[in-house]
Structure formats: structure tokens, C-alpha cells
PDB file of N, CA and C in Angstrom:
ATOM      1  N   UNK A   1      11.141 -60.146  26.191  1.00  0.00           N
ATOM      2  CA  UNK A   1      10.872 -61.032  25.084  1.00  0.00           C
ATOM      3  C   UNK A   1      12.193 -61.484  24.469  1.00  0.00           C
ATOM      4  N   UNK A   2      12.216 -63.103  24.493  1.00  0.00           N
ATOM      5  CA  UNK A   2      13.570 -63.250  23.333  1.00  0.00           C
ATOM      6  C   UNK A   2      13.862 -62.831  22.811  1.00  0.00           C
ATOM      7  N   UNK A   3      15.148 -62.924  21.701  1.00  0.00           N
ATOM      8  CA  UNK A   3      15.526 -62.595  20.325  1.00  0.00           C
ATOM      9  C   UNK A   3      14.858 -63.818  19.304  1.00  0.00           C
ATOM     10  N   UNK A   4      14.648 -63.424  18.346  1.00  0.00           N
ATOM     11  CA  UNK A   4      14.143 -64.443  17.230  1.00  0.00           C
ATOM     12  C   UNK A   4      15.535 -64.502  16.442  1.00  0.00           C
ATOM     13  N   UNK A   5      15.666 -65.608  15.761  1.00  0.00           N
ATOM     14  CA  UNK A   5      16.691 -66.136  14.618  1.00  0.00           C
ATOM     15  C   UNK A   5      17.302 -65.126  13.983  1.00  0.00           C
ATOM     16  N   UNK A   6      16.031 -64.275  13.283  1.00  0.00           N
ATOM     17  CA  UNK A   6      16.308 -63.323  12.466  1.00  0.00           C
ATOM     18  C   UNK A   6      16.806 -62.176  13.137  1.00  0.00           C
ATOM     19  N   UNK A   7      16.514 -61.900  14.190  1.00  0.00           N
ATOM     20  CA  UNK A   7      16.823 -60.471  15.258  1.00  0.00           C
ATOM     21  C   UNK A   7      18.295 -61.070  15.135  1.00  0.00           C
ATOM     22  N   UNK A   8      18.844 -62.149  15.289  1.00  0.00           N
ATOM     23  CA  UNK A   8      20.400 -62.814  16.086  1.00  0.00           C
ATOM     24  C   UNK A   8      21.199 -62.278  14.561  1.00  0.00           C
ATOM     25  N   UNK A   9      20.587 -62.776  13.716  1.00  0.00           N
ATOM     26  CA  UNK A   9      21.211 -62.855  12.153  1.00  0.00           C
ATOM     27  C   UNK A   9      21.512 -61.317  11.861  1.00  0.00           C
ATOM     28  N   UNK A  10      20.379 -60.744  12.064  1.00  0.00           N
ATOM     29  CA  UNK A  10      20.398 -59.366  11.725  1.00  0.00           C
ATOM     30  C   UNK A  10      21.474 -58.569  12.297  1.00  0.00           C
ATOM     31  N   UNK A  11      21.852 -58.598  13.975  1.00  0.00           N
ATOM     32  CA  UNK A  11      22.779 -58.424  14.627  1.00  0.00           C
ATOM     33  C   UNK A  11      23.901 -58.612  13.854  1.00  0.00           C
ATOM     34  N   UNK A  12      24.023 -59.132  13.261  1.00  0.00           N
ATOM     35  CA  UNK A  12      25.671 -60.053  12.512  1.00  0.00           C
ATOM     36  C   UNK A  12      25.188 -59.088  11.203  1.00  0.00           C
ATOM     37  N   UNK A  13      24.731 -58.796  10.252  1.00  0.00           N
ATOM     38  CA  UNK A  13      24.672 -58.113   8.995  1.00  0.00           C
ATOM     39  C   UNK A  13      25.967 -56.786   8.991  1.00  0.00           C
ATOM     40  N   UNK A  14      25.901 -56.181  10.137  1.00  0.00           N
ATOM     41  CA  UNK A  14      27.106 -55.444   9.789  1.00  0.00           C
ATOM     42  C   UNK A  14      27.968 -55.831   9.996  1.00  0.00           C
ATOM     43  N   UNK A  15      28.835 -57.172  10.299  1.00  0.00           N
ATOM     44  CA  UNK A  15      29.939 -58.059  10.196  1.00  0.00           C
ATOM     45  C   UNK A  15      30.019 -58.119   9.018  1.00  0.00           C
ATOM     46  N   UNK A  16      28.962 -58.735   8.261  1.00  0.00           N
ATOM     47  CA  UNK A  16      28.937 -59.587   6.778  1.00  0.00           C
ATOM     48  C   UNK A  16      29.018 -58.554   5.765  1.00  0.00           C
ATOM     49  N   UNK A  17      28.393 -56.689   6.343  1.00  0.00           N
ATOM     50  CA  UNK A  17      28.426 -55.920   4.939  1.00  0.00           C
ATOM     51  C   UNK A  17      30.211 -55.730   5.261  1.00  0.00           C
ATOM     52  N   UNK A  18      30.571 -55.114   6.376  1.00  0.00           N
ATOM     53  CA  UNK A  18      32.240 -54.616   6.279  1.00  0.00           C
ATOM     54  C   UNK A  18      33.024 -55.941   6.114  1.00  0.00           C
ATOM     55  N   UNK A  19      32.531 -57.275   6.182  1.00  0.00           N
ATOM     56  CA  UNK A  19      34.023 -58.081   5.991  1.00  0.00           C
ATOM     57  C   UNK A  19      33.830 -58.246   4.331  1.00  0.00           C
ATOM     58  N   UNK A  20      32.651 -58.158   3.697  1.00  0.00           N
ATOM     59  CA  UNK A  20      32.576 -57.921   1.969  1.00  0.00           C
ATOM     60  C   UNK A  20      33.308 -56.712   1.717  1.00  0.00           C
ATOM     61  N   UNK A  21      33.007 -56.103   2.320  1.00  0.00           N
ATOM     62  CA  UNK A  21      33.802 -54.451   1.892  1.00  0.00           C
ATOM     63  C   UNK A  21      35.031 -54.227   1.216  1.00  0.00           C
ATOM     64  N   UNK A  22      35.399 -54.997   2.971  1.00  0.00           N
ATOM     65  CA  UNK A  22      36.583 -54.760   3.028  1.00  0.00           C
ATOM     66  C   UNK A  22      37.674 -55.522   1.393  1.00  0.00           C
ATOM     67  N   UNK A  23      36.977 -56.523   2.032  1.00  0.00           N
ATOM     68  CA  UNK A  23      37.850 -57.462   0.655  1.00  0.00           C
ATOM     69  C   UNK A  23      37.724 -56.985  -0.519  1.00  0.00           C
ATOM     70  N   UNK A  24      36.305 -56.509  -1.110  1.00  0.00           N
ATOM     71  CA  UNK A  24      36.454 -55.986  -2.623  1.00  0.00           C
ATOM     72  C   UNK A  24      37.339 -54.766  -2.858  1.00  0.00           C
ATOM     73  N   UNK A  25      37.184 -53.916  -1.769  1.00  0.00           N
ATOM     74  CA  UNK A  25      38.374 -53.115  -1.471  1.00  0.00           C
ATOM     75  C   UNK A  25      38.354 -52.030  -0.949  1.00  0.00           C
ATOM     76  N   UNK A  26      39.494 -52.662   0.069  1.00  0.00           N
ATOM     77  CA  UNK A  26      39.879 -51.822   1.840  1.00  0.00           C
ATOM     78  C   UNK A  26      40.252 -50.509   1.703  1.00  0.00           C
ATOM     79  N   UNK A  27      40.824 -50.195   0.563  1.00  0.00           N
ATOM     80  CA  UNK A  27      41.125 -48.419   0.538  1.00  0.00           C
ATOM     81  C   UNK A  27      39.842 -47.670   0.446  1.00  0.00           C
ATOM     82  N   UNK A  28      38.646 -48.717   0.055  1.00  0.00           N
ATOM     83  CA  UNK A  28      37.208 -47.643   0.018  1.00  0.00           C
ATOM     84  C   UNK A  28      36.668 -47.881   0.751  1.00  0.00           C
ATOM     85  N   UNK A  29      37.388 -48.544   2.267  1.00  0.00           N
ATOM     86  CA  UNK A  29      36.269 -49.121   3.294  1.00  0.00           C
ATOM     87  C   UNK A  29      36.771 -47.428   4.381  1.00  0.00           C
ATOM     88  N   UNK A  30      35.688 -46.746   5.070  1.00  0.00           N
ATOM     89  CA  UNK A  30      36.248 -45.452   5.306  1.00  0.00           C
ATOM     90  C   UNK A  30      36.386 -46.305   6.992  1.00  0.00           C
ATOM     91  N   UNK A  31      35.889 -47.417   7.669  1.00  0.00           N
ATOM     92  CA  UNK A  31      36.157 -48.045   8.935  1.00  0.00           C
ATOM     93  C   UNK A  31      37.543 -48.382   9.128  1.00  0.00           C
ATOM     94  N   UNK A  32      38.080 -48.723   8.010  1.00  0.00           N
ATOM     95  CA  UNK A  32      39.905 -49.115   7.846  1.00  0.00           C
ATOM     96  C   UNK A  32      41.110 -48.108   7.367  1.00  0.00           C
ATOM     97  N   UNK A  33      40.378 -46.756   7.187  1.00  0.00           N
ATOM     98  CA  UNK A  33      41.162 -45.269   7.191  1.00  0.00           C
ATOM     99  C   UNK A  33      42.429 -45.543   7.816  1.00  0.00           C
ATOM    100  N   UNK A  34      43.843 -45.564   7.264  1.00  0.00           N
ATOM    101  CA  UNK A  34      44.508 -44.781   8.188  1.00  0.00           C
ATOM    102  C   UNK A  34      45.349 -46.008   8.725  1.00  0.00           C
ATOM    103  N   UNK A  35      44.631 -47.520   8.581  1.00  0.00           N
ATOM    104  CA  UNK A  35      45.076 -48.906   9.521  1.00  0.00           C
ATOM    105  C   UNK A  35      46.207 -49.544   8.681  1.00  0.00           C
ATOM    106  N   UNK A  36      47.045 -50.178   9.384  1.00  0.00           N
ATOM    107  CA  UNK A  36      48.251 -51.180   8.708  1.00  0.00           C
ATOM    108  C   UNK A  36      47.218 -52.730   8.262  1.00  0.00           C
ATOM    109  N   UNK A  37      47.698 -52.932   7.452  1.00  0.00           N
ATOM    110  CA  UNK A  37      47.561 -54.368   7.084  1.00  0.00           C
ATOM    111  C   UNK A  37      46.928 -55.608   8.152  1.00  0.00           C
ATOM    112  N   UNK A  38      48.078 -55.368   9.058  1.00  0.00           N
ATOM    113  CA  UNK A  38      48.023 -56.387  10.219  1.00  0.00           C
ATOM    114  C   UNK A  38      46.355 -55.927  11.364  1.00  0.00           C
ATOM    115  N   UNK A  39      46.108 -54.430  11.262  1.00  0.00           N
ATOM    116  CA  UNK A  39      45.174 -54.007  11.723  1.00  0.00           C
ATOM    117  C   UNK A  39      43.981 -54.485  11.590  1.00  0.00           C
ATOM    118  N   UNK A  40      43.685 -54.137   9.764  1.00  0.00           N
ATOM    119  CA  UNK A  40      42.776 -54.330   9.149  1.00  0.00           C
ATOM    120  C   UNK A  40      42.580 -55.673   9.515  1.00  0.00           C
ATOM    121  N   UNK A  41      43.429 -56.503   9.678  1.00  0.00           N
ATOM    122  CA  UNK A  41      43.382 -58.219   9.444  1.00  0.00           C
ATOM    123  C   UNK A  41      42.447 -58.765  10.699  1.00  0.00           C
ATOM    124  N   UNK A  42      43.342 -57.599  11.744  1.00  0.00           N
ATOM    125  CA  UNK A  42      42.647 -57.993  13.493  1.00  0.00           C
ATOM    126  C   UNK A  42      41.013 -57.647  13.266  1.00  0.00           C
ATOM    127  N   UNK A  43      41.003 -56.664  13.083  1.00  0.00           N
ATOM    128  CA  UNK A  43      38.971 -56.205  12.509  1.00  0.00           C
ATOM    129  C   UNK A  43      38.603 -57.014  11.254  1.00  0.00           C
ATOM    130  N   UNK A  44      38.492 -57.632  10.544  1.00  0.00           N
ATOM    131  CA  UNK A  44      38.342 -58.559   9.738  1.00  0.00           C
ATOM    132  C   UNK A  44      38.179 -60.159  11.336  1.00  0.00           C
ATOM    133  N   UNK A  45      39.159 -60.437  11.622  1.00  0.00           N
ATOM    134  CA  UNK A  45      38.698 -61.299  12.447  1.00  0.00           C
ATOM    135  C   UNK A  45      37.763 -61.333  12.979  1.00  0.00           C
ATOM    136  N   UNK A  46      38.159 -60.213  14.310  1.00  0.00           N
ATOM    137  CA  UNK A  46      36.942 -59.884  15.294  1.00  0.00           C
ATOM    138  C   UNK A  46      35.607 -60.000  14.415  1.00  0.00           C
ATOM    139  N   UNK A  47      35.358 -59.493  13.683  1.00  0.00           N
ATOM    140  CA  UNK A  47      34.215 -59.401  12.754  1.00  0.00           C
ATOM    141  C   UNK A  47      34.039 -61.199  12.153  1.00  0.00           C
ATOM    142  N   UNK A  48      34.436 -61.582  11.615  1.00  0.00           N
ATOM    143  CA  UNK A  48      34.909 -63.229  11.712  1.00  0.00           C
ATOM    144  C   UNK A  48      34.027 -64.021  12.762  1.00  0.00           C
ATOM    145  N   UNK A  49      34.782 -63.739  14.273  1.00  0.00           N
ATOM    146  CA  UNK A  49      34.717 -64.726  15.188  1.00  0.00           C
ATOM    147  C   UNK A  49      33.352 -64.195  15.770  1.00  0.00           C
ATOM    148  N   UNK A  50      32.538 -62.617  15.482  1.00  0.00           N
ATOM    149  CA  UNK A  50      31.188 -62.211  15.618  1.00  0.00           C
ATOM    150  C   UNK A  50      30.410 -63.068  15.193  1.00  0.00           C
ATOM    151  N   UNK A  51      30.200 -63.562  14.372  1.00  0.00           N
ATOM    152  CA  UNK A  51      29.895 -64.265  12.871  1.00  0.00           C
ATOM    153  C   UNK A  51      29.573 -65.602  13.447  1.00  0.00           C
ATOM    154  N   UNK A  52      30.854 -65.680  13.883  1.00  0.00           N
ATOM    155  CA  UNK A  52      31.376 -67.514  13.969  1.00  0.00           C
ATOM    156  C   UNK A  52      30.172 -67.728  15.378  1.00  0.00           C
ATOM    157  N   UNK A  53      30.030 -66.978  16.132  1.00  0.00           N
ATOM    158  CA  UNK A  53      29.621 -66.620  17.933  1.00  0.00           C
ATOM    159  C   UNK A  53      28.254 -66.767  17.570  1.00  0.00           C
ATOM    160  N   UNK A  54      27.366 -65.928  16.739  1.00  0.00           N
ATOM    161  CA  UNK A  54      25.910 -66.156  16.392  1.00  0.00           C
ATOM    162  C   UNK A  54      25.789 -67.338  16.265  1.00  0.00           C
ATOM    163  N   UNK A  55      26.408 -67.990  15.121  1.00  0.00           N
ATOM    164  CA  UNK A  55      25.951 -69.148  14.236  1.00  0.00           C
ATOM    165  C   UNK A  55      25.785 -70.141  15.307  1.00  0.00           C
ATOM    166  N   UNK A  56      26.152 -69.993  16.187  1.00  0.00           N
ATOM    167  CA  UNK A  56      26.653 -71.051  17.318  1.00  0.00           C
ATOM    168  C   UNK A  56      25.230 -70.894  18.431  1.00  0.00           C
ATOM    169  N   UNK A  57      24.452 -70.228  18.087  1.00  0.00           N
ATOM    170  CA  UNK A  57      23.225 -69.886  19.450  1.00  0.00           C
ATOM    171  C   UNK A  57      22.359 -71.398  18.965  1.00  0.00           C
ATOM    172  N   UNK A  58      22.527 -71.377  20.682  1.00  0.00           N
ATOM    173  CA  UNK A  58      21.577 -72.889  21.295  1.00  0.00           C
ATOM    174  C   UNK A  58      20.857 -72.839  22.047  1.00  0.00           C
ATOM    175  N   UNK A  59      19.620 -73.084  22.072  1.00  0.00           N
ATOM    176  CA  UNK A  59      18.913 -73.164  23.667  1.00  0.00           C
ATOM    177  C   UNK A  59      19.994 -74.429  23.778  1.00  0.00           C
ATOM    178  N   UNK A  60      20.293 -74.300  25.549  1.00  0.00           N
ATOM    179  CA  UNK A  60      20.639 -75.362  26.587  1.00  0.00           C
ATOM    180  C   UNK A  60      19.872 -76.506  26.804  1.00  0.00           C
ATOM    181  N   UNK A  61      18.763 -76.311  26.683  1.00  0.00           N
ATOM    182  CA  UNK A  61      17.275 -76.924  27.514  1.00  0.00           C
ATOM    183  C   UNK A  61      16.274 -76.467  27.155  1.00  0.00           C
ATOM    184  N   UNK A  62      15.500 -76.887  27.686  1.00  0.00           N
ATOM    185  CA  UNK A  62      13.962 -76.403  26.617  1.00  0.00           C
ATOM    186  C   UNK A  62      13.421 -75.448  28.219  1.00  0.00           C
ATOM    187  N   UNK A  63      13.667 -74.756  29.162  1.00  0.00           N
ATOM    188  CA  UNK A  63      13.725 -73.778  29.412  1.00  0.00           C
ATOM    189  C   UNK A  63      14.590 -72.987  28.901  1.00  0.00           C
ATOM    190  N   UNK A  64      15.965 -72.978  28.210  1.00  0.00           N
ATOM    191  CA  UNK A  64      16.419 -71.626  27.467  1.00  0.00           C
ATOM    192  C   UNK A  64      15.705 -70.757  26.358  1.00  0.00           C
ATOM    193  N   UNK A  65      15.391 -69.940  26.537  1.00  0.00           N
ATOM    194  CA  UNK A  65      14.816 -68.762  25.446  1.00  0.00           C
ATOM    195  C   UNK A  65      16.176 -68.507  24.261  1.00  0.00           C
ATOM    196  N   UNK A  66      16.849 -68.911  24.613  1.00  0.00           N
ATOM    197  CA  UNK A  66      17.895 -68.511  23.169  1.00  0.00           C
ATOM    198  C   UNK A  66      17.691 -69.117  22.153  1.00  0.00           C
ATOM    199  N   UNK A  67      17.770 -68.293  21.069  1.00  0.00           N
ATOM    200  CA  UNK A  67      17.224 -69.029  19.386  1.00  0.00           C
ATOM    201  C   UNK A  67      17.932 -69.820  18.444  1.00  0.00           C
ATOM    202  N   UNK A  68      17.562 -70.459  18.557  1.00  0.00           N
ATOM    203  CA  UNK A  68      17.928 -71.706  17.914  1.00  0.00           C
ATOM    204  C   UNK A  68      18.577 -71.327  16.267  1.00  0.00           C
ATOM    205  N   UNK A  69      20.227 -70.773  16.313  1.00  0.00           N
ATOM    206  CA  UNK A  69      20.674 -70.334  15.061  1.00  0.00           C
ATOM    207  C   UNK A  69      21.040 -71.821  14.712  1.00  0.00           C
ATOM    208  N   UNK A  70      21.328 -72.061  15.150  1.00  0.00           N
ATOM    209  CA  UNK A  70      22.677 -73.182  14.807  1.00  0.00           C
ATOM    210  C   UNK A  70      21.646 -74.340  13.890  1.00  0.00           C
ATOM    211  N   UNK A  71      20.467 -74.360  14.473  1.00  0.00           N
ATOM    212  CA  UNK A  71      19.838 -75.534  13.803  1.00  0.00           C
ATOM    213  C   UNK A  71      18.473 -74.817  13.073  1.00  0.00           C
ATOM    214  N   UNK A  72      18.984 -73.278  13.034  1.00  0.00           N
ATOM    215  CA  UNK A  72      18.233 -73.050  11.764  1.00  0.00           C
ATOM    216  C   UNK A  72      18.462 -73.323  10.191  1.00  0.00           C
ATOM    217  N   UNK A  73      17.802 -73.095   9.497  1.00  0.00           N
ATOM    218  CA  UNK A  73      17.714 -73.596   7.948  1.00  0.00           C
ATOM    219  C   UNK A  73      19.053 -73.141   7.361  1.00  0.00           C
ATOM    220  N   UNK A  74      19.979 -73.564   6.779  1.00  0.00           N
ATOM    221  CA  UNK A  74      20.950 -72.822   5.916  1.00  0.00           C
ATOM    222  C   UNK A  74      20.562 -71.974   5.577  1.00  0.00           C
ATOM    223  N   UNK A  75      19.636 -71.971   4.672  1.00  0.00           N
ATOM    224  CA  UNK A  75      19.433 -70.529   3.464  1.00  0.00           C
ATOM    225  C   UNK A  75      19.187 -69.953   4.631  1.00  0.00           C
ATOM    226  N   UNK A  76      18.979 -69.272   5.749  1.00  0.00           N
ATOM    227  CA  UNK A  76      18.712 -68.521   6.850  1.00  0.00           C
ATOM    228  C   UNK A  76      19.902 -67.867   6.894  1.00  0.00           C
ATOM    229  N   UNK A  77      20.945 -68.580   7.409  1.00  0.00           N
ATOM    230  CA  UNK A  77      22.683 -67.981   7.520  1.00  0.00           C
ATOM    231  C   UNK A  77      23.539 -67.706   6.165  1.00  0.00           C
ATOM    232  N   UNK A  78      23.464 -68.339   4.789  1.00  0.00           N
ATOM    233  CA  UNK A  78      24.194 -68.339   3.929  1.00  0.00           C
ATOM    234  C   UNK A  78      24.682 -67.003   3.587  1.00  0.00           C
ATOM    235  N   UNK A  79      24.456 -65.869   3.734  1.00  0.00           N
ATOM    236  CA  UNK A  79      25.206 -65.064   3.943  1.00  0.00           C
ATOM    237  C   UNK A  79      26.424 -64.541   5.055  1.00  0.00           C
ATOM    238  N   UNK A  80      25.949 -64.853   5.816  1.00  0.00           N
ATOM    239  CA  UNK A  80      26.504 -65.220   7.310  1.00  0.00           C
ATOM    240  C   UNK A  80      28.039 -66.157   6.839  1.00  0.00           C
ATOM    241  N   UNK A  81      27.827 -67.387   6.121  1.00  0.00           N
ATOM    242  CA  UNK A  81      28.542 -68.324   6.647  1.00  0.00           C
ATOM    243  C   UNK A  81      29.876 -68.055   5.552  1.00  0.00           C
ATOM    244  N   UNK A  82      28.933 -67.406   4.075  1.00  0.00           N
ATOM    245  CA  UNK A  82      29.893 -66.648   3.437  1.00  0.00           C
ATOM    246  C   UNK A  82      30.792 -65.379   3.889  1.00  0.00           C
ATOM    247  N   UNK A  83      30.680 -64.667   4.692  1.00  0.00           N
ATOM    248  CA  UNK A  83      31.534 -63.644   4.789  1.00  0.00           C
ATOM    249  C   UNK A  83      32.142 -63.943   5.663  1.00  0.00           C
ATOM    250  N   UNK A  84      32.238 -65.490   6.486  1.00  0.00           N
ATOM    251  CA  UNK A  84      33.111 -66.587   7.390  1.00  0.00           C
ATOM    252  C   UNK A  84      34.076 -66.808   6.433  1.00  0.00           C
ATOM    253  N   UNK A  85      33.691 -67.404   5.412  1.00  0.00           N
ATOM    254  CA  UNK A  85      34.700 -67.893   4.632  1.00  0.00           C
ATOM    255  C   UNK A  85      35.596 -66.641   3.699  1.00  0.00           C
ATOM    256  N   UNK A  86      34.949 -65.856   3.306  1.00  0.00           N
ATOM    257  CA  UNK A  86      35.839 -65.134   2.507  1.00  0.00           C
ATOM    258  C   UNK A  86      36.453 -63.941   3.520  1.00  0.00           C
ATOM    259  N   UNK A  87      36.272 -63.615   4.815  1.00  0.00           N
ATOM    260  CA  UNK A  87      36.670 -62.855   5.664  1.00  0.00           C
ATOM    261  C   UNK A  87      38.114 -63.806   6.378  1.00  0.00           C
ATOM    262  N   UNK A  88      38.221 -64.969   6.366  1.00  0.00           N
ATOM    263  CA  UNK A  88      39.135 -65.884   6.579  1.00  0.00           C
ATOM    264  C   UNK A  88      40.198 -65.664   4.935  1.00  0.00           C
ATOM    265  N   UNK A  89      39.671 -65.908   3.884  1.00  0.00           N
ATOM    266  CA  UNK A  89      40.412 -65.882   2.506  1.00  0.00           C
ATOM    267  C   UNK A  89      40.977 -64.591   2.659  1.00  0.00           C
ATOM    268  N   UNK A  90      40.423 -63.536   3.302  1.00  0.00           N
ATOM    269  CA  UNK A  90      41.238 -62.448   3.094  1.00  0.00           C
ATOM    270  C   UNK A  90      41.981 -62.336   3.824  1.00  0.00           C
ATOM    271  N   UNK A  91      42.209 -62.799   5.447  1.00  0.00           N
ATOM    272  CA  UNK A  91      42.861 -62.603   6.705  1.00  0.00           C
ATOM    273  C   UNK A  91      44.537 -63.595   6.027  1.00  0.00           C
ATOM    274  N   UNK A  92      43.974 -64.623   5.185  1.00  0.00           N
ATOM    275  CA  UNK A  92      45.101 -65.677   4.437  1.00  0.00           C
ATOM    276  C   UNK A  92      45.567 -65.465   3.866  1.00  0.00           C
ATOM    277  N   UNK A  93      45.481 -64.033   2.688  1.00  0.00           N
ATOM    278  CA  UNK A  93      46.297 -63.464   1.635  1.00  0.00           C
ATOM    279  C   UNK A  93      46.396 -62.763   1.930  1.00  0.00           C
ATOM    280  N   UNK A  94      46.051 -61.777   3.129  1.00  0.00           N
ATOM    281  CA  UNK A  94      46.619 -60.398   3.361  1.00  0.00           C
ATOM    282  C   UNK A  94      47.807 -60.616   4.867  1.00  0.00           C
TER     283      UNK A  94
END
């Protein structure tokens, strides 16, 4: 059976809780223990370009089973598209 929208979105939620985390603040994130700056920045991305990779699901063709994120509803992703943007604001000041 496919993934549904929400199964794809859901997948991405632990991107969106640790790249909030991180930013309100990385000394209480216990995933970034121990990491340099430049570290933290690389996992902040990766987590980023996770993000960026969902938002982007297309069926090919109307035989593809893949779910249609990209041309789902905003309010669907707006969390999603926020921890794009402020996971980038932090990768820019840190």
C-alpha cells in the first residue's frame, strides 16, 4: 500500500522537532552533545535538505503511487516549510 501525504509529512516531523530545538537552544539539544559548531550546522542541514526532499514528492504519471506532497494544501506542510526556513536562519548565523 502507498504512503499517504500525511504518512510522507509525518516522516519529516522529527526533522522539524530537532531543527526547532536546536535553534531555541543547542546546548539542550542532547542529539548535538559534544559537536563543534560547524557539526551541528552539517545536521541542521541534512535535516534541512530531509525536509526540502519530502516537500518535493510527485507522482510521475498517473500510474505513480507516490503522494502528491508538493501539490498538497499549504496548511498541510506549514510546519514543514517553517523549520526550512528557520533551520537555514540558523545554518546563516551560526
Amino acid at each position: 500500500m502507498a504512503q499517504t501525504v500525511t504518512e510522507c509529512l509525518s516522516a519529516g516531523s522529527d526533522s522539524v522537532t530537532l531543527i526547532n530545538s536546536i535553534n531555541t537552544d543547542a546546548s539542550a539539544e542532547y542529539a548535538v552533545a559534544g559537536m563543534t559548531q560547524a557539526k551541528i550546522n552539517e545536521l541542521v542541514q541534512r535535516n534541512v535538505d530531509h525536509l526540502e526532499i519530502i516537500l518535493l514528492y510527485a507522482p510521475v504519471d498517473s500510474d505513480d503511487d507516490t503522494p502528491n506532497v508538493a501539490g498538497a494544501a499549504d496548511s498541510k506542510k506549514t510546519t514543514h516549510v517553517a523549520a526550512i526556513t528557520t533551520g537555514n536562519a540558523y545554518i546563516a548565523a551560526n
